[in-house]
N, C-alpha and C. Protein backbone atom coordinates (compact mmCIF):
# COMPACT_ATOMS: atom_id res chain seq x y z
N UNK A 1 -47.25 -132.33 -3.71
CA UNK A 1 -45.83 -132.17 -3.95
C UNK A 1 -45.24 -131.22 -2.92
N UNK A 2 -43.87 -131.13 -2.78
CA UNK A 2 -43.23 -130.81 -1.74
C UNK A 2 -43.17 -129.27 -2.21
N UNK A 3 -43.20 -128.66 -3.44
CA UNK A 3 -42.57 -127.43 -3.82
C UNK A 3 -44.17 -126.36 -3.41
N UNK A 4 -45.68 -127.12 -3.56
CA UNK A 4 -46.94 -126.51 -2.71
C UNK A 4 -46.95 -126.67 -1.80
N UNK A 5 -46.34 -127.64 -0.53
CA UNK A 5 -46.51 -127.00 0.71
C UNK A 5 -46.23 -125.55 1.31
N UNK A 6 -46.98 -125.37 2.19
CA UNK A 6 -46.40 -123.96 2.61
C UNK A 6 -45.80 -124.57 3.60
N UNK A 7 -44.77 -123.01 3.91
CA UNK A 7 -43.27 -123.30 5.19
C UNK A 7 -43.55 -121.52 5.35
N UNK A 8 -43.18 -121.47 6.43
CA UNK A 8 -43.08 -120.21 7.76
C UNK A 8 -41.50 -119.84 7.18
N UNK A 9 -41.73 -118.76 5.92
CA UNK A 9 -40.44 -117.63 5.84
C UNK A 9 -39.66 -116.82 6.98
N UNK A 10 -39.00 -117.62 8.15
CA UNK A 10 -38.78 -116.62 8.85
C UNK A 10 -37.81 -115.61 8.67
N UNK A 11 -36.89 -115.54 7.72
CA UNK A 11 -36.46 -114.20 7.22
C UNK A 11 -36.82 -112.95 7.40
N UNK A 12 -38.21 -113.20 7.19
CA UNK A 12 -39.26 -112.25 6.65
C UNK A 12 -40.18 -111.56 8.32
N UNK A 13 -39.84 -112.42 9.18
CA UNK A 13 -40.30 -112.03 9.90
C UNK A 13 -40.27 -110.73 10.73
N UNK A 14 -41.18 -109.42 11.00
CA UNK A 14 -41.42 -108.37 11.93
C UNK A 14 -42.09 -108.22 12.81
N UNK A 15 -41.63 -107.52 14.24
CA UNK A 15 -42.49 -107.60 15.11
C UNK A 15 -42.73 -106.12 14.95
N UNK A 16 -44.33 -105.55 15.42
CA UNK A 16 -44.65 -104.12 15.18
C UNK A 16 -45.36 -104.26 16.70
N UNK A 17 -44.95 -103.38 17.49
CA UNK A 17 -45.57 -103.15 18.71
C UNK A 17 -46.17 -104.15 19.32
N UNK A 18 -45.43 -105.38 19.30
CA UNK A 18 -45.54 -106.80 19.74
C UNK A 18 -46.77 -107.56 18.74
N UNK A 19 -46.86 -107.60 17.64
CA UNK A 19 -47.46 -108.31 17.03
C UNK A 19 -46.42 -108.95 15.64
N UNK A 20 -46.42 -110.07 15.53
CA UNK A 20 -45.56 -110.62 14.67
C UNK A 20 -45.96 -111.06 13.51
N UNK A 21 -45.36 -110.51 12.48
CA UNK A 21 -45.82 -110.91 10.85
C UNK A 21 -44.98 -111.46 10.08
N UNK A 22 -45.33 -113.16 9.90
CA UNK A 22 -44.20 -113.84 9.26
C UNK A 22 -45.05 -114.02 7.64
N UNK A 23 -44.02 -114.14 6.58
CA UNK A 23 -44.55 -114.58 5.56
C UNK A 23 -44.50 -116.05 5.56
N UNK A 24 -45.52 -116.58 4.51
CA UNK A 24 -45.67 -117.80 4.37
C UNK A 24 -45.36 -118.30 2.59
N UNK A 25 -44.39 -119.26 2.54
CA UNK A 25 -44.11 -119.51 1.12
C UNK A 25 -45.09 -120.82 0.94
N UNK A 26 -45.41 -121.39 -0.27
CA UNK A 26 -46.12 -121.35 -1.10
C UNK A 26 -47.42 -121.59 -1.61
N UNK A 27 -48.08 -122.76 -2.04
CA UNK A 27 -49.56 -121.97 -2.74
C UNK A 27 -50.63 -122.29 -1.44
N UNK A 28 -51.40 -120.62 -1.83
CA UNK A 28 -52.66 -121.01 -0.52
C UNK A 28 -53.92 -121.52 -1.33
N UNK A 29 -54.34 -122.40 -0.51
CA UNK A 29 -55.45 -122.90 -0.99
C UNK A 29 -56.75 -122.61 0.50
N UNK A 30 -58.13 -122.51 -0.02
CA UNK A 30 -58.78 -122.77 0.86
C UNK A 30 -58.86 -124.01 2.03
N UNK A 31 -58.41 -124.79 1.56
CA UNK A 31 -58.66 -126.60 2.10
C UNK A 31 -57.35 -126.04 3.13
N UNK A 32 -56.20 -125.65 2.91
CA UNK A 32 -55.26 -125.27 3.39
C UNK A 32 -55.72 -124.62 5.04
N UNK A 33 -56.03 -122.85 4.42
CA UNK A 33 -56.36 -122.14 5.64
C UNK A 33 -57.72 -122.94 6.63
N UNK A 34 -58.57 -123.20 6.02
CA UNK A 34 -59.05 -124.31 6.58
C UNK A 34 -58.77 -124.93 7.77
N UNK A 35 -57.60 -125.90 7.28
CA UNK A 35 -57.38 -127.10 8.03
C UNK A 35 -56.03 -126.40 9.06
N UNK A 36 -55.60 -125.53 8.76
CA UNK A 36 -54.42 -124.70 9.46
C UNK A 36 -55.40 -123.89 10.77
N UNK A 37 -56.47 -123.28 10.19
CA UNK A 37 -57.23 -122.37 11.70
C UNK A 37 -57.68 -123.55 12.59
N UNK A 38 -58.00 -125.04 11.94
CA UNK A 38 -58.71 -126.03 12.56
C UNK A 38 -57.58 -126.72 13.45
N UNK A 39 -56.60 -127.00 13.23
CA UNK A 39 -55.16 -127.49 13.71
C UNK A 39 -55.13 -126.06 15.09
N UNK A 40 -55.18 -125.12 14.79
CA UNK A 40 -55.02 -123.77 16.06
C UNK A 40 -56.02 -123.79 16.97
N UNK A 41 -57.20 -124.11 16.42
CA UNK A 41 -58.13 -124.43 17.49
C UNK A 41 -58.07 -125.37 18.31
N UNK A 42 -57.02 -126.80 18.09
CA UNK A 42 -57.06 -127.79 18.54
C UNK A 42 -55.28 -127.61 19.73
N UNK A 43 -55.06 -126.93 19.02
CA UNK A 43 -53.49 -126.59 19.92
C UNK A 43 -53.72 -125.52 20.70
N UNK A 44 -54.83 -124.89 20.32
CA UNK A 44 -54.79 -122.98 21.16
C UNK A 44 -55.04 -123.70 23.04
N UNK A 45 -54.27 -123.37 23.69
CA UNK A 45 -54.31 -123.48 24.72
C UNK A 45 -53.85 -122.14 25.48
N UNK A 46 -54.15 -121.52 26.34
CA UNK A 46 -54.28 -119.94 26.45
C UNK A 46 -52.83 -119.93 27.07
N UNK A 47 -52.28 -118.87 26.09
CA UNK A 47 -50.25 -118.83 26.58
C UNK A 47 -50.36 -117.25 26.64
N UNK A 48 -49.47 -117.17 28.13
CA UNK A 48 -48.99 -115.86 28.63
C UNK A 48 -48.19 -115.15 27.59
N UNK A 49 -47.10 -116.16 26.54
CA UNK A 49 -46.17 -115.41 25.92
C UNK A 49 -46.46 -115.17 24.57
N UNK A 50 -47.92 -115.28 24.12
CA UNK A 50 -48.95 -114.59 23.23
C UNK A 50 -49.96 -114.56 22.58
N UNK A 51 -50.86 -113.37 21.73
CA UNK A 51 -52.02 -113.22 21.87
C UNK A 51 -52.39 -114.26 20.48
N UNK A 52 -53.61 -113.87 19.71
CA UNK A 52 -54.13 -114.66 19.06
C UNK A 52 -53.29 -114.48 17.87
N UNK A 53 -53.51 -115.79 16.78
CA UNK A 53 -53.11 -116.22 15.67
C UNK A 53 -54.02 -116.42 14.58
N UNK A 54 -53.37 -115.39 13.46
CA UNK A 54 -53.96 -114.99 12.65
C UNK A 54 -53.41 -115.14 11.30
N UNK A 55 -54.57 -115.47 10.01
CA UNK A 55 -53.63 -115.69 9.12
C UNK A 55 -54.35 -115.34 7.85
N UNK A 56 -53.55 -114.82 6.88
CA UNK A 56 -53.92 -113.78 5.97
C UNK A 56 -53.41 -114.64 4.95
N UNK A 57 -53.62 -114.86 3.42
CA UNK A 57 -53.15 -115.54 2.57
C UNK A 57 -51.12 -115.46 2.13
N UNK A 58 -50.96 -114.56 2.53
CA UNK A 58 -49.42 -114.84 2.32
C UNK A 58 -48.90 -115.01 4.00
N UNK A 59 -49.66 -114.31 4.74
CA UNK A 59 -48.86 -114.41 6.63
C UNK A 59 -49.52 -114.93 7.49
N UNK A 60 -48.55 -115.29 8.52
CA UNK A 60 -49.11 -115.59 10.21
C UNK A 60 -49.08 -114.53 11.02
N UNK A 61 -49.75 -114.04 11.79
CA UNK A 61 -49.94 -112.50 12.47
C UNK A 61 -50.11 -113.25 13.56
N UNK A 62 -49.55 -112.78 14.31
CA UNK A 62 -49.44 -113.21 16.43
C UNK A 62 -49.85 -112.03 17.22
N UNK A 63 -50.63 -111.39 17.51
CA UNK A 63 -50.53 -110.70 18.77
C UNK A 63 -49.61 -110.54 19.78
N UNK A 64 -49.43 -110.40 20.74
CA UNK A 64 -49.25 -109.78 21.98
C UNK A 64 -48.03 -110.77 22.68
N UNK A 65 -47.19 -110.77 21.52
CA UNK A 65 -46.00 -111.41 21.68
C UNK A 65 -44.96 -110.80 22.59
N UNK A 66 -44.34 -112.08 23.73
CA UNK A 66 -43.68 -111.55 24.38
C UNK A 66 -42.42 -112.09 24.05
N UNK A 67 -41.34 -111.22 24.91
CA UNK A 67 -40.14 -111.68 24.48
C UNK A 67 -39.92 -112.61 25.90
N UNK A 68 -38.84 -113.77 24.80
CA UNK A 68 -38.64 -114.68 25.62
C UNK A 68 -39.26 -116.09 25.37
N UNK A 69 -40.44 -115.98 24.60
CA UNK A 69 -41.17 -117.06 24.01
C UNK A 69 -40.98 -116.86 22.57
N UNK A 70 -40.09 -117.01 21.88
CA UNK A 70 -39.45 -116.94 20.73
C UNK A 70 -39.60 -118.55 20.12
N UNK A 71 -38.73 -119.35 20.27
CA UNK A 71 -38.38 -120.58 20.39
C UNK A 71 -39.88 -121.56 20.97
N UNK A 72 -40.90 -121.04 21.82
CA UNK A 72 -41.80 -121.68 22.17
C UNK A 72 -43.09 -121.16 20.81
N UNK A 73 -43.22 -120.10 20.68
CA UNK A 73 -43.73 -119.94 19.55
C UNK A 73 -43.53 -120.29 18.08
N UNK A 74 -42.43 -120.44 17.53
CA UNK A 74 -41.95 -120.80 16.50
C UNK A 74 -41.71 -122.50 16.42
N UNK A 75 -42.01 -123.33 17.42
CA UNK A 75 -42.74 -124.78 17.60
C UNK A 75 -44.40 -124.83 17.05
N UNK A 76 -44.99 -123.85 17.82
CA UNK A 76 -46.43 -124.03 18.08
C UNK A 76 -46.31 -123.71 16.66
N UNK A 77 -46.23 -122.69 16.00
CA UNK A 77 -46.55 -122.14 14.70
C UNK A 77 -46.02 -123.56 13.17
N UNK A 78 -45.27 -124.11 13.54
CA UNK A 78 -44.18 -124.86 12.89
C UNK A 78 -45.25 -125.84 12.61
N UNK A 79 -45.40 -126.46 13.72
CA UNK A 79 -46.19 -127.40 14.13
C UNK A 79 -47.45 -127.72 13.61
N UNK A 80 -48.02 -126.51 13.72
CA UNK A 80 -49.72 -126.48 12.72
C UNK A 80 -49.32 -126.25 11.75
N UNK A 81 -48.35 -125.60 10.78
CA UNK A 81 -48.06 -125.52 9.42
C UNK A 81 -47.71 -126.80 9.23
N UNK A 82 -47.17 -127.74 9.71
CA UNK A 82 -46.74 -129.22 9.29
C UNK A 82 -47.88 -130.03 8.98
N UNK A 83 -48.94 -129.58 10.32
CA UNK A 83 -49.80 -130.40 10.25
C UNK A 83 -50.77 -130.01 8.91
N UNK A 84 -50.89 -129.32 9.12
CA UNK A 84 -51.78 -128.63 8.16
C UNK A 84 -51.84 -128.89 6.39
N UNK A 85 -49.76 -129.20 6.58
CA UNK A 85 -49.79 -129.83 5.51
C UNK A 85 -49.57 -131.24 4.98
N UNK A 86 -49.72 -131.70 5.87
CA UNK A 86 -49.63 -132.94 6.28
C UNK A 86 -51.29 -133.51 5.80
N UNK A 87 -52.33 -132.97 6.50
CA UNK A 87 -53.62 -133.19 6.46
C UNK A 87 -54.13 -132.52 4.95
N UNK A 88 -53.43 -131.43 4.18
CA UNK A 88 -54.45 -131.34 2.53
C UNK A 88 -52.96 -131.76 1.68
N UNK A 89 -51.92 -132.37 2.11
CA UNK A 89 -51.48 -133.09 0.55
C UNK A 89 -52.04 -134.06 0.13
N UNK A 90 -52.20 -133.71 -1.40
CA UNK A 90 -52.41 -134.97 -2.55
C UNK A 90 -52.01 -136.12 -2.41
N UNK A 91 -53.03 -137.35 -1.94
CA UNK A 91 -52.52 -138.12 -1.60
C UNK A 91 -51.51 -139.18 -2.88
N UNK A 92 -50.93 -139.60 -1.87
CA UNK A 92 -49.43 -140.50 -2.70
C UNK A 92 -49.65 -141.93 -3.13
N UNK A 93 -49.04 -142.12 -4.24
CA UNK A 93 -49.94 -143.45 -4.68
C UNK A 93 -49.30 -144.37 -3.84
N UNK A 94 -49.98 -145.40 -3.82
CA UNK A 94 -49.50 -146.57 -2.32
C UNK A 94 -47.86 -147.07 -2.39
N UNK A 95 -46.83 -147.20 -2.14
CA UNK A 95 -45.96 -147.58 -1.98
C UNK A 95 -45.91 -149.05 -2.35
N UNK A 96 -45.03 -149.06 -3.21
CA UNK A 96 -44.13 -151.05 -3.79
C UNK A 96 -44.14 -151.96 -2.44
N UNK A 97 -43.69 -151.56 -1.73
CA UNK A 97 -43.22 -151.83 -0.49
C UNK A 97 -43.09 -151.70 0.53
N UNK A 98 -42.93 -152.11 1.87
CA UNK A 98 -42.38 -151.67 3.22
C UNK A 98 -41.38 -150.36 3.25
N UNK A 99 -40.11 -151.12 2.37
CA UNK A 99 -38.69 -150.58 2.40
C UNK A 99 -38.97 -149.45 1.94
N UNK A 100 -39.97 -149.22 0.52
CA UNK A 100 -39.52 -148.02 -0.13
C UNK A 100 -40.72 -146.66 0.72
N UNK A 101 -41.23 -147.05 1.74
CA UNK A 101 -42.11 -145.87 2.73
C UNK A 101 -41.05 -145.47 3.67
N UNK A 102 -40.39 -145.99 4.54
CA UNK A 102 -39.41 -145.47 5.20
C UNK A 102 -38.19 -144.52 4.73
N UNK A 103 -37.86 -144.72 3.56
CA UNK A 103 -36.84 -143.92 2.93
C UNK A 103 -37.81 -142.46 3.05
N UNK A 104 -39.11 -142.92 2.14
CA UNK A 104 -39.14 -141.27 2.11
C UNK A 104 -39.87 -140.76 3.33
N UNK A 105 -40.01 -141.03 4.14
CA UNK A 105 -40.89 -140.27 5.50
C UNK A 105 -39.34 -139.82 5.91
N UNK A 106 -38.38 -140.64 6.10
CA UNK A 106 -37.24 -140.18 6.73
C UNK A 106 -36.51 -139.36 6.01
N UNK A 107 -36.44 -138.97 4.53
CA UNK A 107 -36.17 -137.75 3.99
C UNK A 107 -36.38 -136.85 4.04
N UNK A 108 -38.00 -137.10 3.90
CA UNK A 108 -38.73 -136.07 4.21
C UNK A 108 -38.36 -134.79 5.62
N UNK A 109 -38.12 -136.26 6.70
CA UNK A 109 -38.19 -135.53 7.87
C UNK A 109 -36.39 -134.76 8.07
N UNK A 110 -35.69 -135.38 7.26
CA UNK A 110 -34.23 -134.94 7.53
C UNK A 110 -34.00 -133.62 6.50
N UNK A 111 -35.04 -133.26 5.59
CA UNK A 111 -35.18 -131.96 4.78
C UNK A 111 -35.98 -131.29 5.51
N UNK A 112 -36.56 -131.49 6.80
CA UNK A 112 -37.11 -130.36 7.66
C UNK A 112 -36.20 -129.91 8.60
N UNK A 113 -35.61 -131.01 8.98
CA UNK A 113 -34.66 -130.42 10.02
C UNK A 113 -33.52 -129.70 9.01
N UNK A 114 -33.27 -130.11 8.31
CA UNK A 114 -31.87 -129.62 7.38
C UNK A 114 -32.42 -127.76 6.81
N UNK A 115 -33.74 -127.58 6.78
CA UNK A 115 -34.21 -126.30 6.51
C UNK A 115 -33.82 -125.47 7.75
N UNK A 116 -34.07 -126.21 9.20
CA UNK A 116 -34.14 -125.17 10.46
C UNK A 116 -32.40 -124.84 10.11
N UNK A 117 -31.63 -126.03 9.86
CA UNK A 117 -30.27 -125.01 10.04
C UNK A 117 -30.02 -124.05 9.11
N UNK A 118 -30.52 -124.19 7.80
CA UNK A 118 -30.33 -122.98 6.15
C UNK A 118 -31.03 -121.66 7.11
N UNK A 119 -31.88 -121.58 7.82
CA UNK A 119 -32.46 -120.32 8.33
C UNK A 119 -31.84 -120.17 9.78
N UNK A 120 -31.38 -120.87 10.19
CA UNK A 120 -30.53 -120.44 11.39
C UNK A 120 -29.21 -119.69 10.65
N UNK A 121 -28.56 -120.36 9.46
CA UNK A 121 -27.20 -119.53 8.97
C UNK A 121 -27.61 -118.24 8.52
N UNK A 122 -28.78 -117.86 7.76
CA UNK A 122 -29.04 -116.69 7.27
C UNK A 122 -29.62 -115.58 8.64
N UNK A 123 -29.24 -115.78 9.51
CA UNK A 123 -29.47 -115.25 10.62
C UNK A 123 -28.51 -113.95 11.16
């Protein structure tokens, strides 16, 4: 279900002497962190604009974050949280139809984008 995925609180986010600590909303599961460090291993490609990625049951911890890679980080991070949950949801019972799979992948995907602007206004 959509209300256990986790999503990257960036509200919440602090940087402390270039290391960045975002919270993460909702339930952690092992299968989760799991498949989220396994998704980083497969994207970690060595970036100037920061250090390693780390993750604690409520946060994502970044290292040696630079400024300027804001927007390039907050993809990469986005990205493995999608996947991540993408790869341990409960799977969905098979669809009636053609018609009725497209509605919801494309909801789906227009309530992700419709989230980036709710956290761009609270900005």
């Amino acid at each position: 279900m959509a209300a256990e995925q986790r999503q990257i609180e960036w509200g919440t986010a602090e940087i402390d002497d270039g290391t960045l600590t975002v919270q993460l909303a909702g339930a952690s599961s092992k299968s989760w962190k799991a498949r989220f460090e396994n998704v980083l291993a497969l994207l970690d490609t060595p970036h100037s604009g920061w250090g390693e990625v780390s993750l604690t049951k409520k946060a994502i911890k970044v290292s040696g974050v630079q400024q300027g890679n804001e927007a390039e980080l907050r993809h990469f991070l986005e990205s493995a949280v999608l996947q991540a949950n993408t790869d341990t949801a409960p799977d969905a019972p098979p669809p009636h139809d053609e018609e009725d799979e497209e509605p919801d992948a494309d909801e789906q995907m227009a309530q992700t984008f419709r989230s980036f602007a709710a956290e761009h206004q609270h900005r």
